[in-house]
Protein backbone atom coordinates (compact mmCIF):
# COMPACT_ATOMS: atom_id res chain seq x y z
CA UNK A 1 -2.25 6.12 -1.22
CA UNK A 2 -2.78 10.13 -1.62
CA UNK A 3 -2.74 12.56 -4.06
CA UNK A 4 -2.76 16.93 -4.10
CA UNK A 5 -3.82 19.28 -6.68
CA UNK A 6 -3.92 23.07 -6.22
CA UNK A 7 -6.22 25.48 -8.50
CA UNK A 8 -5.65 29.05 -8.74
CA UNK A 9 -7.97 31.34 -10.59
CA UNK A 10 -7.47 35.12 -10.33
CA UNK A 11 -10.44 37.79 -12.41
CA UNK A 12 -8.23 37.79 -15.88
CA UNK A 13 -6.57 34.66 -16.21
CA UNK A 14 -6.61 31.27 -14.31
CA UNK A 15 -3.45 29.34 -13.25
CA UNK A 16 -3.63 26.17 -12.09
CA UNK A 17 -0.89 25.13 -10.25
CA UNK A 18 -0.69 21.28 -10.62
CA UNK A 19 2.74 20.43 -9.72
CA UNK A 20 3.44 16.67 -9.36
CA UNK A 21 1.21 14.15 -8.43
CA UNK A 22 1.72 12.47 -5.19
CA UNK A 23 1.30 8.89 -4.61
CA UNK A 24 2.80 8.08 -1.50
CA UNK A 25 2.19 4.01 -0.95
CA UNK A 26 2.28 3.87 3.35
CA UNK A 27 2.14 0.88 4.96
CA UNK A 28 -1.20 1.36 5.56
CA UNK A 29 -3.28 -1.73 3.90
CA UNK A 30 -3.39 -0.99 0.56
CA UNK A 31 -4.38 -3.96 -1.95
CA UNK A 32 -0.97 -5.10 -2.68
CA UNK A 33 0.42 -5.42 1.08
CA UNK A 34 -2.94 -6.95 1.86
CA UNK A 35 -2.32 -9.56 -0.63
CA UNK A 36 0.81 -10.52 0.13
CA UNK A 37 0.91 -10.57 3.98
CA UNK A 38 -3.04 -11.83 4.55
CA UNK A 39 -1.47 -15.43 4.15
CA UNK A 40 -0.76 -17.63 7.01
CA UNK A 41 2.49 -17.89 7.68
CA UNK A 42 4.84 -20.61 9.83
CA UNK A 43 5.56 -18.49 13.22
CA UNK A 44 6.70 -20.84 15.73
CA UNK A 45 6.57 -19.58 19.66
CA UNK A 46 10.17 -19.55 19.48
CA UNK A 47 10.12 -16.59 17.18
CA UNK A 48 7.75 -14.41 19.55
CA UNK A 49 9.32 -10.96 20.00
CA UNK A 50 9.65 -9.69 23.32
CA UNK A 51 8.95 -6.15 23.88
CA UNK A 52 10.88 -3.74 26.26
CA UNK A 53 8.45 -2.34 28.85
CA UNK A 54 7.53 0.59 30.52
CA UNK A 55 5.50 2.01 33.58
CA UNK A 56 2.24 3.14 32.57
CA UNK A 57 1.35 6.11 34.73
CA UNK A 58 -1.86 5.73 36.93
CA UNK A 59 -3.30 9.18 35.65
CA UNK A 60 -4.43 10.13 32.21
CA UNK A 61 -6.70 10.03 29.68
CA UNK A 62 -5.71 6.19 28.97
CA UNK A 63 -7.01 5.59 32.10
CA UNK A 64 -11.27 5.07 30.03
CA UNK A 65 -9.81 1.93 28.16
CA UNK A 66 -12.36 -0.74 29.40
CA UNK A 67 -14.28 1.85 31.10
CA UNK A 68 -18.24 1.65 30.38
CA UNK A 69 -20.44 4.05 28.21
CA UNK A 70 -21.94 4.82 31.55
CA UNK A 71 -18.42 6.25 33.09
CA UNK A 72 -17.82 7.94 30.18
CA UNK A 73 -20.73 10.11 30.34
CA UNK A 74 -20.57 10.22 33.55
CA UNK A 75 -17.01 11.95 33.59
CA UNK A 76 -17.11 13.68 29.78
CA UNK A 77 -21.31 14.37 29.73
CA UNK A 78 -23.16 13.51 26.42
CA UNK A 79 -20.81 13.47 23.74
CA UNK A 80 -21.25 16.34 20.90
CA UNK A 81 -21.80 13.49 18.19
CA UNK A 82 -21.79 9.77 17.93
CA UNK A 83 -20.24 8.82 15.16
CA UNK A 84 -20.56 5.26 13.47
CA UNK A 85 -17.47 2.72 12.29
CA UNK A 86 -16.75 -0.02 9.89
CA UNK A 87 -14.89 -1.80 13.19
CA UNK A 88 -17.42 -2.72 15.65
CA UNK A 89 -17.58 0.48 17.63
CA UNK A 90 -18.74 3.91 17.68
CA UNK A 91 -16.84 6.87 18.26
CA UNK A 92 -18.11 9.52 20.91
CA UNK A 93 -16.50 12.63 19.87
CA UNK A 94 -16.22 15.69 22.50
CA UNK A 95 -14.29 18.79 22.23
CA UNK A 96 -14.56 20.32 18.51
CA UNK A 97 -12.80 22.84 17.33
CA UNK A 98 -10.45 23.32 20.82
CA UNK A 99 -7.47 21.76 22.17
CA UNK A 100 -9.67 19.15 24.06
CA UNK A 101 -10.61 17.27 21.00
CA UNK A 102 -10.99 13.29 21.42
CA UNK A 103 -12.50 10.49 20.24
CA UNK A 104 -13.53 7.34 22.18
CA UNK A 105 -14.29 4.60 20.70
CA UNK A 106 -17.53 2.52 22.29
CA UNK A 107 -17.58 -1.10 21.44
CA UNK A 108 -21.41 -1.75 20.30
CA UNK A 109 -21.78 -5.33 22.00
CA UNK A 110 -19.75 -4.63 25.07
CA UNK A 111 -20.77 -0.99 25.59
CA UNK A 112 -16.76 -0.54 26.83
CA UNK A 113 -14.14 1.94 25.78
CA UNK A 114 -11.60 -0.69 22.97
CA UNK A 115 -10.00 2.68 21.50
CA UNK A 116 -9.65 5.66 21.94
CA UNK A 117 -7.59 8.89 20.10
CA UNK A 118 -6.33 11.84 21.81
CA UNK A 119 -5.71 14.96 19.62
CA UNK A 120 -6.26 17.86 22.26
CA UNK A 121 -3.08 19.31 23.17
CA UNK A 122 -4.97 20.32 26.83
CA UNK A 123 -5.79 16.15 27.48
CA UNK A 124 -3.80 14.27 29.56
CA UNK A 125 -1.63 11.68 27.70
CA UNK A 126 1.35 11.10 30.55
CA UNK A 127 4.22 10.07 29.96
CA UNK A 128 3.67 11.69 26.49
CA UNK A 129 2.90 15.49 26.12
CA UNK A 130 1.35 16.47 22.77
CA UNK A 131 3.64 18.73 20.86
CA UNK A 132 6.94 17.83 22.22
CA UNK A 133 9.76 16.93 20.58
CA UNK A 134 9.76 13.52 19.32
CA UNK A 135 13.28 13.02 20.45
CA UNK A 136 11.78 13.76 24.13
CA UNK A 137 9.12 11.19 23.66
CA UNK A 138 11.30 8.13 22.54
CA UNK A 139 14.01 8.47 25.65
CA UNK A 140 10.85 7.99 27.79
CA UNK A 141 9.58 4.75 25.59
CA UNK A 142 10.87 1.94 24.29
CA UNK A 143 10.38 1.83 20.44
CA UNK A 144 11.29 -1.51 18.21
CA UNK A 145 11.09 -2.13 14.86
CA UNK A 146 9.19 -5.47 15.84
CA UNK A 147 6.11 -6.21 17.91
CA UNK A 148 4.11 -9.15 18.25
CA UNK A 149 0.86 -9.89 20.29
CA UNK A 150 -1.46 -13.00 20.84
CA UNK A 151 -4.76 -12.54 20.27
CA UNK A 152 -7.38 -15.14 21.05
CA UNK A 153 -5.06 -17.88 19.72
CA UNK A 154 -3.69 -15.96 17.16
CA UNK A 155 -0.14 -14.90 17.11
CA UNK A 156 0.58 -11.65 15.47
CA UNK A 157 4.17 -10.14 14.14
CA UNK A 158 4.32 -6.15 12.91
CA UNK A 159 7.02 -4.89 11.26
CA UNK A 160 7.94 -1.00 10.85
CA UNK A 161 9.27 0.36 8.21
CA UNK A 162 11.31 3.39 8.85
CA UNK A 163 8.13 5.57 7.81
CA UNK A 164 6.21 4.16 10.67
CA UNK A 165 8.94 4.27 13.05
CA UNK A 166 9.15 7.69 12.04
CA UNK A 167 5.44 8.79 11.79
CA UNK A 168 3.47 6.10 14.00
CA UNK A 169 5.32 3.93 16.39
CA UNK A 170 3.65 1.44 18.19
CA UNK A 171 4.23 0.35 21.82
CA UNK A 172 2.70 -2.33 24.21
CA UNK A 173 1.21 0.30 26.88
CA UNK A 174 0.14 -1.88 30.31
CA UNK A 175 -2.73 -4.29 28.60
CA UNK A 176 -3.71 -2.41 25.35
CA UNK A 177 -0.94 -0.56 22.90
CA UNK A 178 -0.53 3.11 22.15
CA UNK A 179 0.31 4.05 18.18
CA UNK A 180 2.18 8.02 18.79
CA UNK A 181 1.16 10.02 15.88
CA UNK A 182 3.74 12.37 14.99
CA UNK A 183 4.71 15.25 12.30
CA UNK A 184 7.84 14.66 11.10
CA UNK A 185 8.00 17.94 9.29
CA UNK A 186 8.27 19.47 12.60
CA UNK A 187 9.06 16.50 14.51
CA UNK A 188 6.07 16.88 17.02
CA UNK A 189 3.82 14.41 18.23
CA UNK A 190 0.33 14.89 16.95
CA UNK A 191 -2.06 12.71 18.63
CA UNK A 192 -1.78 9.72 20.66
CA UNK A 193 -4.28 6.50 19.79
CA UNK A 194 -5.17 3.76 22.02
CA UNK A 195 -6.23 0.50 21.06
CA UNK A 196 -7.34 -2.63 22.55
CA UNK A 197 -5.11 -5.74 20.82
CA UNK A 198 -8.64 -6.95 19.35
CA UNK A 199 -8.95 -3.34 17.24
CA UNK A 200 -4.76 -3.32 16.92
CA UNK A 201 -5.80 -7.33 15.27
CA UNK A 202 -8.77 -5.90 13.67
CA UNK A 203 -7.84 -2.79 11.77
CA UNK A 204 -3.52 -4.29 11.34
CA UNK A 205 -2.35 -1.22 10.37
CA UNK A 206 1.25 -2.34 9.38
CA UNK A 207 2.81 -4.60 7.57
CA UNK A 208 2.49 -8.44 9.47
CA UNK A 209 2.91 -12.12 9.69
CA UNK A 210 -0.17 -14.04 11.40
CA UNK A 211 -0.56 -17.12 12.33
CA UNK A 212 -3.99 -17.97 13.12
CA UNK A 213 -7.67 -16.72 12.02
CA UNK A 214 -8.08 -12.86 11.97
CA UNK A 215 -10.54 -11.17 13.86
CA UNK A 216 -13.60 -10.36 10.92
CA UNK A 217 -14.24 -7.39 10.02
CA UNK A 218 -18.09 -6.62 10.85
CA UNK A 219 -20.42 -6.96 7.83
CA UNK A 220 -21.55 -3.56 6.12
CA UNK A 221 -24.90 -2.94 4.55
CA UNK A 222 -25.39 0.22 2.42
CA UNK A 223 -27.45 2.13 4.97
CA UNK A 224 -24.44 1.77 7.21
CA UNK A 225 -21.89 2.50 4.59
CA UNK A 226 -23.73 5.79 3.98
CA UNK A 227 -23.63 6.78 8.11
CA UNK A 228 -19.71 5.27 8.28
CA UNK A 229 -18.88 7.63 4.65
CA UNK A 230 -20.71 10.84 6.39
CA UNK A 231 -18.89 10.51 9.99
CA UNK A 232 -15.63 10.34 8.30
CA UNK A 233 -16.69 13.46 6.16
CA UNK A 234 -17.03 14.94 9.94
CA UNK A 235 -14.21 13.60 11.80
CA UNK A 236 -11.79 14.96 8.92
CA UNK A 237 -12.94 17.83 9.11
CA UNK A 238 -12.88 18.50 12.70
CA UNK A 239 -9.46 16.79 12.78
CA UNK A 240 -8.39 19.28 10.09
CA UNK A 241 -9.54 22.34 12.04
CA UNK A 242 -7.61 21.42 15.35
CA UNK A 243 -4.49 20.68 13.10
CA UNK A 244 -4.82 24.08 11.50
CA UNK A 245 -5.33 26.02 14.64
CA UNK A 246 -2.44 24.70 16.44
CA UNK A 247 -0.18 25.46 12.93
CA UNK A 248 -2.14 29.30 13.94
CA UNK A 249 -3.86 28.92 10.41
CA UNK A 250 -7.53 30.04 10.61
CA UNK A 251 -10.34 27.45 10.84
CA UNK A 252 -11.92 26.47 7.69
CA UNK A 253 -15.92 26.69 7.22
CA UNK A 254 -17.96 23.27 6.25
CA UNK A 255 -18.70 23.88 2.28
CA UNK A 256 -21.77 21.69 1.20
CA UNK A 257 -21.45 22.19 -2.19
CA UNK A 258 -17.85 21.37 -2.36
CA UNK A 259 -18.83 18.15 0.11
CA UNK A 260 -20.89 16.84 -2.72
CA UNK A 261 -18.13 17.71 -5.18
CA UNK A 262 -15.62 16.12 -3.02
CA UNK A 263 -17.94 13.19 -2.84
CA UNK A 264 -19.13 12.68 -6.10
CA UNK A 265 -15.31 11.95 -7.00
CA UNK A 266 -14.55 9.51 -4.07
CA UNK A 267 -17.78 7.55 -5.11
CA UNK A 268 -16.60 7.49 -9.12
CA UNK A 269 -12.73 6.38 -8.21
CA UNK A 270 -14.25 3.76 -5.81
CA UNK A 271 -16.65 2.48 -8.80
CA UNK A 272 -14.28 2.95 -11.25
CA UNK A 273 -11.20 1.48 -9.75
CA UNK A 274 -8.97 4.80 -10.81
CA UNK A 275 -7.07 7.16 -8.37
CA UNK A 276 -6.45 10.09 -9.98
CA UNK A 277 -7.32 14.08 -9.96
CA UNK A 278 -8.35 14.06 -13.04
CA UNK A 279 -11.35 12.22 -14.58
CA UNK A 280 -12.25 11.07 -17.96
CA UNK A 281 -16.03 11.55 -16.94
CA UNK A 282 -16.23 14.29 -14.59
CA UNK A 283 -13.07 16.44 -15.30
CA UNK A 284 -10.71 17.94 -13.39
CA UNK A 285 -11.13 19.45 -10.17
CA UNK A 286 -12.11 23.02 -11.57
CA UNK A 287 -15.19 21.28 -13.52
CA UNK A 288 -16.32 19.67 -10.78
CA UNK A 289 -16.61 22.16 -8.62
CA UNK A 290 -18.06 24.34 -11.19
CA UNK A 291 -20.76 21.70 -11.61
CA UNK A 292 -21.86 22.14 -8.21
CA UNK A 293 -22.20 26.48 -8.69
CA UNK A 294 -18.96 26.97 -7.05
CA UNK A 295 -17.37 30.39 -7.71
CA UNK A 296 -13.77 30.29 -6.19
CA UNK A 297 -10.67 32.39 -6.64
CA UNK A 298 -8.78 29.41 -5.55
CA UNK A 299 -9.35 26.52 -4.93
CA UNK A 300 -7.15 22.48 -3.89
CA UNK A 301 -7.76 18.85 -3.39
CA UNK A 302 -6.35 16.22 -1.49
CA UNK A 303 -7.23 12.52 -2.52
CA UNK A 304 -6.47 9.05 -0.78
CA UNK A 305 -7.70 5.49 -0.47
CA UNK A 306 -7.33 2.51 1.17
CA UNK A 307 -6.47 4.24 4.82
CA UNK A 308 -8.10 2.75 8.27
CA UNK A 309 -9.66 5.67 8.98
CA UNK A 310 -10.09 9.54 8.72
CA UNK A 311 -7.48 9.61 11.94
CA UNK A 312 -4.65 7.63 9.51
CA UNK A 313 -5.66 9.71 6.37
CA UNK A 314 -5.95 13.13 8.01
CA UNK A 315 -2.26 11.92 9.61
CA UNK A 316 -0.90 10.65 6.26
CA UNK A 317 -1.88 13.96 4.51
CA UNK A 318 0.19 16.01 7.53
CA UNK A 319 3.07 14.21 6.81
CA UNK A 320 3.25 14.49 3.48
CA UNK A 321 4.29 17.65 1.83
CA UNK A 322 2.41 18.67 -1.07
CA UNK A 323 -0.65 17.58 0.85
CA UNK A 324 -0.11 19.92 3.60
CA UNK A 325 0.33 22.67 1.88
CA UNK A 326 -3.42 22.34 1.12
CA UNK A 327 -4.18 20.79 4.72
CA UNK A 328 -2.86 24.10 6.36
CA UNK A 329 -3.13 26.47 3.47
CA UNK A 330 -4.45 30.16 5.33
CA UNK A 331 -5.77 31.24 2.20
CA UNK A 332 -8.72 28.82 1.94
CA UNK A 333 -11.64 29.42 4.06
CA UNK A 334 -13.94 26.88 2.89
CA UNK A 335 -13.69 23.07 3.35
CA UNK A 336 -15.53 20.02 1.50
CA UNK A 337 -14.45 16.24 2.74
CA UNK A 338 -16.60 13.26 0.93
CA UNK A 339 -15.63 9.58 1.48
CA UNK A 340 -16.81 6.60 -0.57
CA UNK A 341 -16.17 3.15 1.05
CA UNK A 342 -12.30 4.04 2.10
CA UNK A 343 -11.43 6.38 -0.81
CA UNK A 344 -10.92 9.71 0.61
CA UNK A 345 -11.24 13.71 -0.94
CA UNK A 346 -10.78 17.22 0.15
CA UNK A 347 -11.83 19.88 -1.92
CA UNK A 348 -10.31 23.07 -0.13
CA UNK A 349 -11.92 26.64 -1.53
CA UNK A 350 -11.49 30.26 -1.60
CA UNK A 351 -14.67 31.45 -2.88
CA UNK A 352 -16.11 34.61 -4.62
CA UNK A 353 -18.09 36.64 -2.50
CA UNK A 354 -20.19 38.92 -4.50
């Protein structure tokens, strides 16, 4: 679920550009597809879907799923920042702000590599390259519309809709699976994520049938919600800055003002239960960043909730195209991201320099 807002304010007059509203429902969970498929369901063996495979290459960056902590600092040094997860693992992120940016995931008990995502256009993601054409990509893969996996007893079915077949495709990739992230504005691919099938079960980030106990999600105490909210804040923003370099838009600036403005609002839908721009108790987005002494020429928001992650949200806000006009807007210098709990917000600004 998203939303976008722009806000223009020039010296005389202020114009705020509104436009429409965008909720676009993905097939991300959200609380109605969670209802309805989180049901066991009858799934006899018989109706297990085969997958076409491939040869995974012996070289790339794929090549740290399973790998310890200890090879991974071994080969990448200490990461820049460790970053904790609602899932189970921790994400080491290297590379920020350059075409080397990636993020692998640690598994706290095991200490091993169980995802990892690959944004840097300069990483090594054979057979796919990072920026080419998607057409390119799917004569090299196989690509259904159906996958299923077994999981510790548990038998699994995803289905695609033609937005995920379009945007994030999943394939079996040698023992783990690969989800290709791609723009379909430009019809580029993004990013490439790896995942382990016990994240793929974990996070089920499509619609499904399941027969069989889910893995659990790892209980969340509010100390750990608070480090979970603020690494999100990060990762969204450092996703956002290697998105708008390689769209040659200038990197934005982390605003701390318009972080607690941005997260002040996530926190009230979350509490609240609304999803909307504007709020009955805070205002609109102009209000609430003049609450926190911001003095902007122009300023925009992006909103969502109920994504995995900041990698699905930052990816969902790409691909949709009210939202990117803020995402890779070159007249905003400034940048703001505060998550609440899975509800998302960017506050984008242009300020006032005096």
């Amino acid at each position: 679920m998203m939303r976008k807002t722009n806000l223009v304010i020039f010296s005389i007059a202020v114009i705020v550009f509104l436009g429409g509203f965008l909720i676009s429902l993905v097939s991300f969970p959200s609380t109605e597809q969670n209802v309805n498929k989180n049901h066991q369901n009858e799934m006899s063996a018989d109706q297990s879907v085969k997958e076409p495979q491939f040869k995974v290459p012996e070289g790339g960056i794929h090549q740290f799923m399973g790998k310890s902590e200890s090879e991974v600092r071994k080969i990448f040094g200490d990461p820049q920042r460790i970053d904790e997860t609602k899932y189970g693992y921790r994400w080491f992120i290297y590379g920020r702000g350059s075409e080397k940016y990636v993020q692998i995931g640690i598994d706290n008990k095991t200490h091993k590599v169980t995802t990892l995502y690959a944004l840097g256009k300069k990483l090594k993601t054979s057979p796919f390259v990072i920026g080419d054409d998607s057409r390119q990509i799917y004569q090299k893969v196989p690509v259904t519309d159906v996958v299923s996996l077994n999981e510790h007893g548990t038998k699994i079915k995803f289905e695609f809709n033609e937005e995920d077949l379009m945007i994030r495709p999943l394939i079996k990739f040698g023992n783990d699976w690969a989800q290709l992230n791609f723009d379909h504005i430009s019809n580029r691919l993004v990013g490439v994520r790896y995942m382990s099938a016990n994240v793929l079960a974990l996070q089920h980030p499509y619609s499904m049938t399941y027969e069989g106990p889910l893995p659990a999600i790892p209980a969340v105490t509010d100390k750990q919600w608070t480090a979970i909210n603020e690494a999100e804040d990060r990762e969204i923003f450092d996703i956002s800055n290697v998105l708008r370099m390689r769209y040659k838009v200038n990197p934005l600036k982390w605003d701390t003002s318009a972080q607690r403005a941005a997260y002040k609002h996530s926190r009230e839908m979350k509490v609240r239960n609304y999803f909307s721009h504007d709020s009955r108790w805070s205002g609109d987005l102009k209000t609430r960043l003049q609450n926190e002494n911001i003095s902007f020429q122009m300023a925009g928001e992006n909103i969502a909730a109920r994504y995995p992650d900041s990698i699905a949200v930052t990816l969902g806000w790409l691909n949709s195209v009210d939202h990117r006009k803020n995402l890779l807007n070159n007249a905003f210098t400034e940048l703001g991201v505060g998550t609440y709990q899975n509800y998302y917000t960017q506050d984008f600004v242009e300020p006032i320099h005096p």
